[in-house]
PDB file of N, CA and C in Angstrom:
ATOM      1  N   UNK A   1     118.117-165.209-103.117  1.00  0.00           N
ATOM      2  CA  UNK A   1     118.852-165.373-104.360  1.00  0.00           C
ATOM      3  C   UNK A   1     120.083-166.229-104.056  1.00  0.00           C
ATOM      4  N   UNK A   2     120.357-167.318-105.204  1.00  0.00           N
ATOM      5  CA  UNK A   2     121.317-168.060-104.967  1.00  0.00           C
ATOM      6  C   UNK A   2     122.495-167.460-105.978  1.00  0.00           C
ATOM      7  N   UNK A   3     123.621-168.291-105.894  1.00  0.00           N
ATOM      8  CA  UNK A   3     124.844-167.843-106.742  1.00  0.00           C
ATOM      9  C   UNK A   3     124.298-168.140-108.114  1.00  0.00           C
ATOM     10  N   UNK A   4     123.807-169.336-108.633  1.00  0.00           N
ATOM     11  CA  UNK A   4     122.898-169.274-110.169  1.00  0.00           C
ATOM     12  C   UNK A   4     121.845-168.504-110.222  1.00  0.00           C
ATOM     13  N   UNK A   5     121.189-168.114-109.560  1.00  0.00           N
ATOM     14  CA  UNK A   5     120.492-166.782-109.993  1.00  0.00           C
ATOM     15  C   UNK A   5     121.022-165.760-109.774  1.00  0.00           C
ATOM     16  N   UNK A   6     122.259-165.366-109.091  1.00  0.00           N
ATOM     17  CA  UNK A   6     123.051-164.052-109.161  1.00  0.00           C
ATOM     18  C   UNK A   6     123.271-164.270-110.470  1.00  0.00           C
ATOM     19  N   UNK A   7     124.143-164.881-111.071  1.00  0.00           N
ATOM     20  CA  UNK A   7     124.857-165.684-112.258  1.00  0.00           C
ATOM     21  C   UNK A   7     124.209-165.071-113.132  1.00  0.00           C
ATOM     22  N   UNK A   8     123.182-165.819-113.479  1.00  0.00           N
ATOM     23  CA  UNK A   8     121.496-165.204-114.402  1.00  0.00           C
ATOM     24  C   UNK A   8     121.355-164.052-114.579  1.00  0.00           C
ATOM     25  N   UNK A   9     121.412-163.497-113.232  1.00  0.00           N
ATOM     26  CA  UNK A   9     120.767-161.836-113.337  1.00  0.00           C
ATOM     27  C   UNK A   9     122.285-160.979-113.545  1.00  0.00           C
ATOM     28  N   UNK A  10     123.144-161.214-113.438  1.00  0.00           N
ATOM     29  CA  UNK A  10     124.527-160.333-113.818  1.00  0.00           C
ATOM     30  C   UNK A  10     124.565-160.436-115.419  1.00  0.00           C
ATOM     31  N   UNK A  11     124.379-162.025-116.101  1.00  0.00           N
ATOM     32  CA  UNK A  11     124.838-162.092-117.518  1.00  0.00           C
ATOM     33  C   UNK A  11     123.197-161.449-118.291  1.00  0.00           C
ATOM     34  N   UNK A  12     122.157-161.364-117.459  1.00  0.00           N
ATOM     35  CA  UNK A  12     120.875-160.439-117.998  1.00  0.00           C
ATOM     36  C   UNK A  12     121.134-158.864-118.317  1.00  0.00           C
ATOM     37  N   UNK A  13     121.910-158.446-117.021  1.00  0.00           N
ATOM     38  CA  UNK A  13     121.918-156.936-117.232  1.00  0.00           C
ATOM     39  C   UNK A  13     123.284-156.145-117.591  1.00  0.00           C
ATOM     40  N   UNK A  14     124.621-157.453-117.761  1.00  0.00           N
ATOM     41  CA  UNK A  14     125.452-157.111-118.521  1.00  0.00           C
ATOM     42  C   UNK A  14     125.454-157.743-119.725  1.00  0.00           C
ATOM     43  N   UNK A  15     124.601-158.700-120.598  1.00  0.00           N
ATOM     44  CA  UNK A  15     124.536-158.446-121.659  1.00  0.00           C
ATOM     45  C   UNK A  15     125.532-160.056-122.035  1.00  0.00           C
ATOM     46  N   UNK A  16     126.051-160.316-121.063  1.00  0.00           N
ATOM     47  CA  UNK A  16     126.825-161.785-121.212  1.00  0.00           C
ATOM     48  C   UNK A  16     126.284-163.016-121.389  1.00  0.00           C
ATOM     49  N   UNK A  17     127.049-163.874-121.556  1.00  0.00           N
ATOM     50  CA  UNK A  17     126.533-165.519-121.641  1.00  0.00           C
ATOM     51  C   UNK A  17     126.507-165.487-120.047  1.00  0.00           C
ATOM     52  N   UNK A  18     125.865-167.020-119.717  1.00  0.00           N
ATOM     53  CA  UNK A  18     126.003-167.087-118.140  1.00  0.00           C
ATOM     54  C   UNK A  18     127.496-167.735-117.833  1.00  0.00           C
ATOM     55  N   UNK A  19     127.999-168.183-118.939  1.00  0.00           N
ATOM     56  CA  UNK A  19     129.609-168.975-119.202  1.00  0.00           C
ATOM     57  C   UNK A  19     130.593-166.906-118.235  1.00  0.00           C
ATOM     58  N   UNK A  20     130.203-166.372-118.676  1.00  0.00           N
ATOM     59  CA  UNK A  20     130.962-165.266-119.050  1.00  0.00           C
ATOM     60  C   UNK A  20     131.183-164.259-117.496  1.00  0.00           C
ATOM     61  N   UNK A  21     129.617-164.233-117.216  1.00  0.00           N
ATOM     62  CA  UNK A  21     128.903-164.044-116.090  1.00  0.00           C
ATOM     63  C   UNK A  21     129.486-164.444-114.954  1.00  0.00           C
ATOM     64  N   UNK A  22     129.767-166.462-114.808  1.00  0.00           N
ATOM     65  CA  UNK A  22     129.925-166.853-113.669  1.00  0.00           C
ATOM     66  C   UNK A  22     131.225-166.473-113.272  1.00  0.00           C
ATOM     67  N   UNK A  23     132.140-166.703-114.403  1.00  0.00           N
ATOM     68  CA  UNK A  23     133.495-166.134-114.348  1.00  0.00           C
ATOM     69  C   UNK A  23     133.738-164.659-113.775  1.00  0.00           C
ATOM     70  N   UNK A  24     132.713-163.884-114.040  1.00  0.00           N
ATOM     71  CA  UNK A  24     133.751-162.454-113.193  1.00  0.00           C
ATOM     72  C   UNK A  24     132.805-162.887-112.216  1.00  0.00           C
ATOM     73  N   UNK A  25     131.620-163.158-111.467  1.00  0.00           N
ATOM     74  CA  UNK A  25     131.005-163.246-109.935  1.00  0.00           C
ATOM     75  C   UNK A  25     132.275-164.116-109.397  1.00  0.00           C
ATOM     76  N   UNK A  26     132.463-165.208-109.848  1.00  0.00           N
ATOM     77  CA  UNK A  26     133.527-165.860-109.442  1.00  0.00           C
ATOM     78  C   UNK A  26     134.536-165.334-108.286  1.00  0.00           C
ATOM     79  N   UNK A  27     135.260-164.504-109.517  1.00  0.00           N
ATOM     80  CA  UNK A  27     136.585-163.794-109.726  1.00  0.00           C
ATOM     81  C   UNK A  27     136.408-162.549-108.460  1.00  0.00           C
ATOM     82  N   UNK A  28     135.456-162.055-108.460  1.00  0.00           N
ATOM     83  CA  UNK A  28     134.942-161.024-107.789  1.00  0.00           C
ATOM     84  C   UNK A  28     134.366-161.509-106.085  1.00  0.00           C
ATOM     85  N   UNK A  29     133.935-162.607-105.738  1.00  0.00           N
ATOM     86  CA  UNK A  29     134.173-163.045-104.762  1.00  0.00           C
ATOM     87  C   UNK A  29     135.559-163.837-104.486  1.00  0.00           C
ATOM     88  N   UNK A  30     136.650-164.151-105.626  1.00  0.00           N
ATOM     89  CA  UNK A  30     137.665-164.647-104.855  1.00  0.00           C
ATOM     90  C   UNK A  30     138.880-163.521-104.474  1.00  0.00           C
ATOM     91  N   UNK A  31     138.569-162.041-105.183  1.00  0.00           N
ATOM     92  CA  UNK A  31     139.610-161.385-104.734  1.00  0.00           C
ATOM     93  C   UNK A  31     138.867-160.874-103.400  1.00  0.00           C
ATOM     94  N   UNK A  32     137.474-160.467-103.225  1.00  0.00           N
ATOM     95  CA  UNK A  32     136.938-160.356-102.105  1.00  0.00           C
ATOM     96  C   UNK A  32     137.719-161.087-100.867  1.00  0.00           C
ATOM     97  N   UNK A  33     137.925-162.107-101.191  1.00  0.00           N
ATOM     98  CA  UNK A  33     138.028-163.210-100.010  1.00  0.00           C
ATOM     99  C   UNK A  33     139.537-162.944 -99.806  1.00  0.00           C
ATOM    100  N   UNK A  34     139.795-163.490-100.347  1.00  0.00           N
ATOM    101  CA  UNK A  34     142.075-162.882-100.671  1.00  0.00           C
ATOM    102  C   UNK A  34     142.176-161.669 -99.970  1.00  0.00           C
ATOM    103  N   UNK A  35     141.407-160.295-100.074  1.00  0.00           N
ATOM    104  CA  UNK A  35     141.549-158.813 -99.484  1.00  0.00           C
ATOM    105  C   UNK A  35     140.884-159.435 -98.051  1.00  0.00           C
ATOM    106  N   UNK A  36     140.312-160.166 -97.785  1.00  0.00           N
ATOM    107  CA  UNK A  36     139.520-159.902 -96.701  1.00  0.00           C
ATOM    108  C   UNK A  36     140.564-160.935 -95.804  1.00  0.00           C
ATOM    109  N   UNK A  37     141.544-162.002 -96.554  1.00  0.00           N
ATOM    110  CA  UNK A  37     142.385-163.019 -96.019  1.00  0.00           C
ATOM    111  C   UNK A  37     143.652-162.035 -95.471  1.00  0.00           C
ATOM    112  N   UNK A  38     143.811-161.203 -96.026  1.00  0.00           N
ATOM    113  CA  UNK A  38     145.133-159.980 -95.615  1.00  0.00           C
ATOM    114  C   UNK A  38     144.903-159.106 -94.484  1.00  0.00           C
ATOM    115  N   UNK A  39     143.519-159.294 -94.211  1.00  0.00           N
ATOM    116  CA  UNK A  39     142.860-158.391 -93.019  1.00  0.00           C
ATOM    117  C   UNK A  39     142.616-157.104 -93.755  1.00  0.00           C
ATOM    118  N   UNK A  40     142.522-156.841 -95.150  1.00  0.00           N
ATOM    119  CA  UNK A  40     141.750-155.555 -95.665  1.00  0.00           C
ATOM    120  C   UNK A  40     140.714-155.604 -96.079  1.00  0.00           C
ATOM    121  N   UNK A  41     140.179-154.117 -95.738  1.00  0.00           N
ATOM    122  CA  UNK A  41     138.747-153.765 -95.890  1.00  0.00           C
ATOM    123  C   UNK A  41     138.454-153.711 -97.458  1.00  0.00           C
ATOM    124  N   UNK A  42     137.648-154.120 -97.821  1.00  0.00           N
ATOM    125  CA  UNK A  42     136.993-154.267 -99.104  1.00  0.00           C
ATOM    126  C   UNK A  42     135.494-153.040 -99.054  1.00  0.00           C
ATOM    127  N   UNK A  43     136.113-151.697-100.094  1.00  0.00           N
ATOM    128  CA  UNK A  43     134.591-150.711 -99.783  1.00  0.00           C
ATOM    129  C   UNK A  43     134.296-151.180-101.482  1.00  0.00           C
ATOM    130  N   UNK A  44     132.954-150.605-101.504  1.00  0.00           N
ATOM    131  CA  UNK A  44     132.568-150.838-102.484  1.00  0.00           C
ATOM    132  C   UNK A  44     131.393-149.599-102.314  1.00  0.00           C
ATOM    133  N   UNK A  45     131.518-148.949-102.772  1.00  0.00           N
ATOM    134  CA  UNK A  45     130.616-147.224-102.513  1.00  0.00           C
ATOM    135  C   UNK A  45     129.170-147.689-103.292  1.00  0.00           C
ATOM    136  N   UNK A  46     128.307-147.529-101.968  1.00  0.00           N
ATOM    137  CA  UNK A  46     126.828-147.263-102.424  1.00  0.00           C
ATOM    138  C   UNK A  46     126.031-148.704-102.049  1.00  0.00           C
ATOM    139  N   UNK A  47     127.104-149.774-102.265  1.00  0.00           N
ATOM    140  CA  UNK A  47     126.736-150.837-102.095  1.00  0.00           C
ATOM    141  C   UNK A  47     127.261-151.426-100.702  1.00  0.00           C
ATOM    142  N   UNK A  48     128.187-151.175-100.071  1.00  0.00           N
ATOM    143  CA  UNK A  48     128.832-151.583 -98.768  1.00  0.00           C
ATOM    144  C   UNK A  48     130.207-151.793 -97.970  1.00  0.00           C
ATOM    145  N   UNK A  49     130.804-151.874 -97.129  1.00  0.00           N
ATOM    146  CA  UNK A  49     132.085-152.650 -96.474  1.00  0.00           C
ATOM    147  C   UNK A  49     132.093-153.430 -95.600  1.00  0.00           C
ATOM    148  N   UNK A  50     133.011-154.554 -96.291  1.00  0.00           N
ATOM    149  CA  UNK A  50     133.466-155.784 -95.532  1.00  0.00           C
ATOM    150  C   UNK A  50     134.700-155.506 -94.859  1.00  0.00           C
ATOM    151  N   UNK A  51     134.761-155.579 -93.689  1.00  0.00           N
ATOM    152  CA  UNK A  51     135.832-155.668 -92.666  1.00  0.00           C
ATOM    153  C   UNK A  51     136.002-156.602 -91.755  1.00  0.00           C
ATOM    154  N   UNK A  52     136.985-156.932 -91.272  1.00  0.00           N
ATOM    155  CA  UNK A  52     137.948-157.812 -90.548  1.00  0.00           C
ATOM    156  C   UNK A  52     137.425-157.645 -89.184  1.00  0.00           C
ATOM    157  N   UNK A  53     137.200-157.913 -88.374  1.00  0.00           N
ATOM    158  CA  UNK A  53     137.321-157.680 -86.808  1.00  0.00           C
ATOM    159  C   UNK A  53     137.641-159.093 -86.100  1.00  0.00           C
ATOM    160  N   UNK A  54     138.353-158.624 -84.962  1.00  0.00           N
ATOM    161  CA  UNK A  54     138.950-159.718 -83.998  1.00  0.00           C
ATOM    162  C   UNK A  54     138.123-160.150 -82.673  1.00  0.00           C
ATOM    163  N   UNK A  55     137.579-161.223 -82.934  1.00  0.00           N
ATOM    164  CA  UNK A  55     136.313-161.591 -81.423  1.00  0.00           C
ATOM    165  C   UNK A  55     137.509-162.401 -80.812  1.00  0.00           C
ATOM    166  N   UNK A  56     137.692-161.613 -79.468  1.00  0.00           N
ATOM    167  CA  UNK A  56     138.445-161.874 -78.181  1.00  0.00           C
ATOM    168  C   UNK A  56     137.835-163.658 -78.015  1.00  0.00           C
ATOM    169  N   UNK A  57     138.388-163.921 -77.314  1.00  0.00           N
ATOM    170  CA  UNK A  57     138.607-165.793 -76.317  1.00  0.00           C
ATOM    171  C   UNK A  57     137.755-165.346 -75.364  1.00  0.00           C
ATOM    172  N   UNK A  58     136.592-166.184 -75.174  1.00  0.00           N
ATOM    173  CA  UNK A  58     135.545-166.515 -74.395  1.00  0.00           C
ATOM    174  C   UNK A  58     135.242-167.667 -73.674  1.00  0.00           C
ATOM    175  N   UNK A  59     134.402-167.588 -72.318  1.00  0.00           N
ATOM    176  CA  UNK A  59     134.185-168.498 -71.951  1.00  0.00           C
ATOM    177  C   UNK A  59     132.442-168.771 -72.173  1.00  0.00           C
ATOM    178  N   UNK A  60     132.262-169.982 -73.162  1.00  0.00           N
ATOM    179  CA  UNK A  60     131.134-170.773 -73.174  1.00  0.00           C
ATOM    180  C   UNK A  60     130.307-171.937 -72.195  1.00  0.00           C
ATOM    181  N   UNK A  61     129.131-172.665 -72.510  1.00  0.00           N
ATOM    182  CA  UNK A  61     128.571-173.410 -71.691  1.00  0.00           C
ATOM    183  C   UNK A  61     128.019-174.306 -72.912  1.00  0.00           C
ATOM    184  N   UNK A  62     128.546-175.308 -72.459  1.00  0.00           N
ATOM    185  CA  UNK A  62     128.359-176.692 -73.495  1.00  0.00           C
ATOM    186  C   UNK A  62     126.900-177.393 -73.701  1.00  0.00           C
ATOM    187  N   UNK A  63     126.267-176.829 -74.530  1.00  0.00           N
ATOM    188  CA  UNK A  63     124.295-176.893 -74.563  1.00  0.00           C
ATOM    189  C   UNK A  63     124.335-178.164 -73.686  1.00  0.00           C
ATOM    190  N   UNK A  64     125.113-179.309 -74.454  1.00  0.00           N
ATOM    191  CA  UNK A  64     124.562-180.804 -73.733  1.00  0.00           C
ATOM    192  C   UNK A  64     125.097-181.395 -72.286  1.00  0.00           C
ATOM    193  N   UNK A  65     126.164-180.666 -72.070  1.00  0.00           N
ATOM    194  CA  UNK A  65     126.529-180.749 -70.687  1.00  0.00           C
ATOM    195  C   UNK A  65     126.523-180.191 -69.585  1.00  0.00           C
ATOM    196  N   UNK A  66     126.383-179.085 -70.097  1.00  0.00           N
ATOM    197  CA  UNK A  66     126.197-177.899 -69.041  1.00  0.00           C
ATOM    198  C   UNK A  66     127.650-177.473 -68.909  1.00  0.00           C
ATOM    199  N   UNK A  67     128.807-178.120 -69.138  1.00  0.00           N
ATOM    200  CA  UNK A  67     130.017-177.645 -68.647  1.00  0.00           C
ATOM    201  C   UNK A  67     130.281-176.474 -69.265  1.00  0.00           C
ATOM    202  N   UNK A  68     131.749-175.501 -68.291  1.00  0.00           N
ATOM    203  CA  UNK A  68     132.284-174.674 -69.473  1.00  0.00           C
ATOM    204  C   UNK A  68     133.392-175.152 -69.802  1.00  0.00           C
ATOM    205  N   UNK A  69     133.265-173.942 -71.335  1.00  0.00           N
ATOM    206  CA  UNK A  69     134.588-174.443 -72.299  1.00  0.00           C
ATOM    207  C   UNK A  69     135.196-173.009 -72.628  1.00  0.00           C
ATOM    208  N   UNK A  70     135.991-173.260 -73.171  1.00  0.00           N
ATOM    209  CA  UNK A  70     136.919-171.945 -73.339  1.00  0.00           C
ATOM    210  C   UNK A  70     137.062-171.810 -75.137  1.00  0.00           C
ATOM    211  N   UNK A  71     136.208-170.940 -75.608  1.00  0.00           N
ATOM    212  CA  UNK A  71     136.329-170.611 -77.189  1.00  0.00           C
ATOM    213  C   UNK A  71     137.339-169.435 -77.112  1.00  0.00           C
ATOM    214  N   UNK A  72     137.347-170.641 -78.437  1.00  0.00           N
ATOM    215  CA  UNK A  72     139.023-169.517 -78.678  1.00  0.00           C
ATOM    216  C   UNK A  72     139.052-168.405 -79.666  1.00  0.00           C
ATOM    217  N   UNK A  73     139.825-167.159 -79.562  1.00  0.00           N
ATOM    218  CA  UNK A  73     139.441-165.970 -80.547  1.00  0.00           C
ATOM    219  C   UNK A  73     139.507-166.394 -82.006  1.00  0.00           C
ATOM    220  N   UNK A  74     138.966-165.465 -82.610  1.00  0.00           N
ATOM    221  CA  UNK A  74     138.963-165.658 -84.394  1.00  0.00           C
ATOM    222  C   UNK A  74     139.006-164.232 -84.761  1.00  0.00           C
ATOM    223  N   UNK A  75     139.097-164.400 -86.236  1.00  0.00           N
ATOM    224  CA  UNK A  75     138.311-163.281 -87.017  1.00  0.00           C
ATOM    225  C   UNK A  75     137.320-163.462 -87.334  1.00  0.00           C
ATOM    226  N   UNK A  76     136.460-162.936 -87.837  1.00  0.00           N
ATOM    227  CA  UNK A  76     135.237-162.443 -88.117  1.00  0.00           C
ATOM    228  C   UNK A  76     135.292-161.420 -89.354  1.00  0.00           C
ATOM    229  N   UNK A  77     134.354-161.938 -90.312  1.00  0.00           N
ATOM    230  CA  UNK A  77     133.809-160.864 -90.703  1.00  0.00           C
ATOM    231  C   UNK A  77     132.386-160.514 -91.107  1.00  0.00           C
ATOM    232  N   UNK A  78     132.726-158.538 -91.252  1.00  0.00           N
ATOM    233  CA  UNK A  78     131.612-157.940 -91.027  1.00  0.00           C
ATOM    234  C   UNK A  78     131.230-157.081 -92.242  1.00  0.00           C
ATOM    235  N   UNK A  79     129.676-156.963 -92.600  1.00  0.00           N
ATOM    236  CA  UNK A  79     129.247-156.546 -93.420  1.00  0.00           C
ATOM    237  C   UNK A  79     128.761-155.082 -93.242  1.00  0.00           C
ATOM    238  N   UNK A  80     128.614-153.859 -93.478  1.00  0.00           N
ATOM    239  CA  UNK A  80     127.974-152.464 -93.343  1.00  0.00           C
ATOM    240  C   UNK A  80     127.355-152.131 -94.280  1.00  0.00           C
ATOM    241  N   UNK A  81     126.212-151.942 -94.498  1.00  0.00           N
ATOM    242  CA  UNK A  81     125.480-151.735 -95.766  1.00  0.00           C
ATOM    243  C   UNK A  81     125.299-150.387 -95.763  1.00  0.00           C
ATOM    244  N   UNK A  82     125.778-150.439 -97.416  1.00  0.00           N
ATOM    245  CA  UNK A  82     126.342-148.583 -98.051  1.00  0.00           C
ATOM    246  C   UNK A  82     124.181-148.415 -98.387  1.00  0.00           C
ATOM    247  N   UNK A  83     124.332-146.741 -98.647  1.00  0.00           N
ATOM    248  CA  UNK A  83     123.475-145.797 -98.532  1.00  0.00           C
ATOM    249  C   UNK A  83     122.349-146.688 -99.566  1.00  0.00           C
ATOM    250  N   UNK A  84     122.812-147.621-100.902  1.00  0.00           N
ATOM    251  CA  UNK A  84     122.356-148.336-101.796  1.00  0.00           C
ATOM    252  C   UNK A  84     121.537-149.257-101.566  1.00  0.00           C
ATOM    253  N   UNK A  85     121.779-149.097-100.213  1.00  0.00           N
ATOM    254  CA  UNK A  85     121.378-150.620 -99.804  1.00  0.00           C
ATOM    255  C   UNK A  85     120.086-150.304 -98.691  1.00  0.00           C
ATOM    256  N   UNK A  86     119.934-149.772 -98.737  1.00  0.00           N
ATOM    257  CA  UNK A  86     118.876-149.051 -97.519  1.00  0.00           C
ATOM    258  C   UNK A  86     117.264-149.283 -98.219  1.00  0.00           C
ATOM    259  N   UNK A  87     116.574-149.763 -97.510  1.00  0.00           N
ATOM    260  CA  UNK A  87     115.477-150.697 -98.576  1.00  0.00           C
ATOM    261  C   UNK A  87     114.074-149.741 -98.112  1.00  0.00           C
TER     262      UNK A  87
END
């Protein structure tokens, strides 16, 4: 499923235009992203949590050279799929 067929199927089973629809998926992945930019966990009961985690500085091997390189830490994030979600 893409974001226009999320789109589709949200303004199907809430009853909206897809005008109406794209606007809260929108809205709803940009506060997602904003909570998840602050380093907070985003739960959402039944359906899942997104959390923050910190991947430490590593040392890699460069596919085309063989050399190493030194990757540098980030965040990451991570998905846990709530009880809803269990297929």
């Amino acid at each position: 499923m893409n974001k226009g067929e999320l789109v589709a199927a949200v303004a199907a089973k809430a009853g909206m235009t897809k005008v109406d629809a794209t606007k809260a998926v929108e809205a709803a992945m940009e506060a997602v992203i904003e909570a998840m930019k602050k380093g907070d966990n985003v739960q959402l009961i039944g359906f899942g949590t997104f959390s923050v985690a910190k991947r430490a500085a590593r040392k890699g091997v460069n596919p085309a050279t063989g050399k190493a390189i030194q990757i540098a830490a980030k965040k990451v994030v991570k998905f846990k799929a709530g009880a809803k979600m269990a297929l």
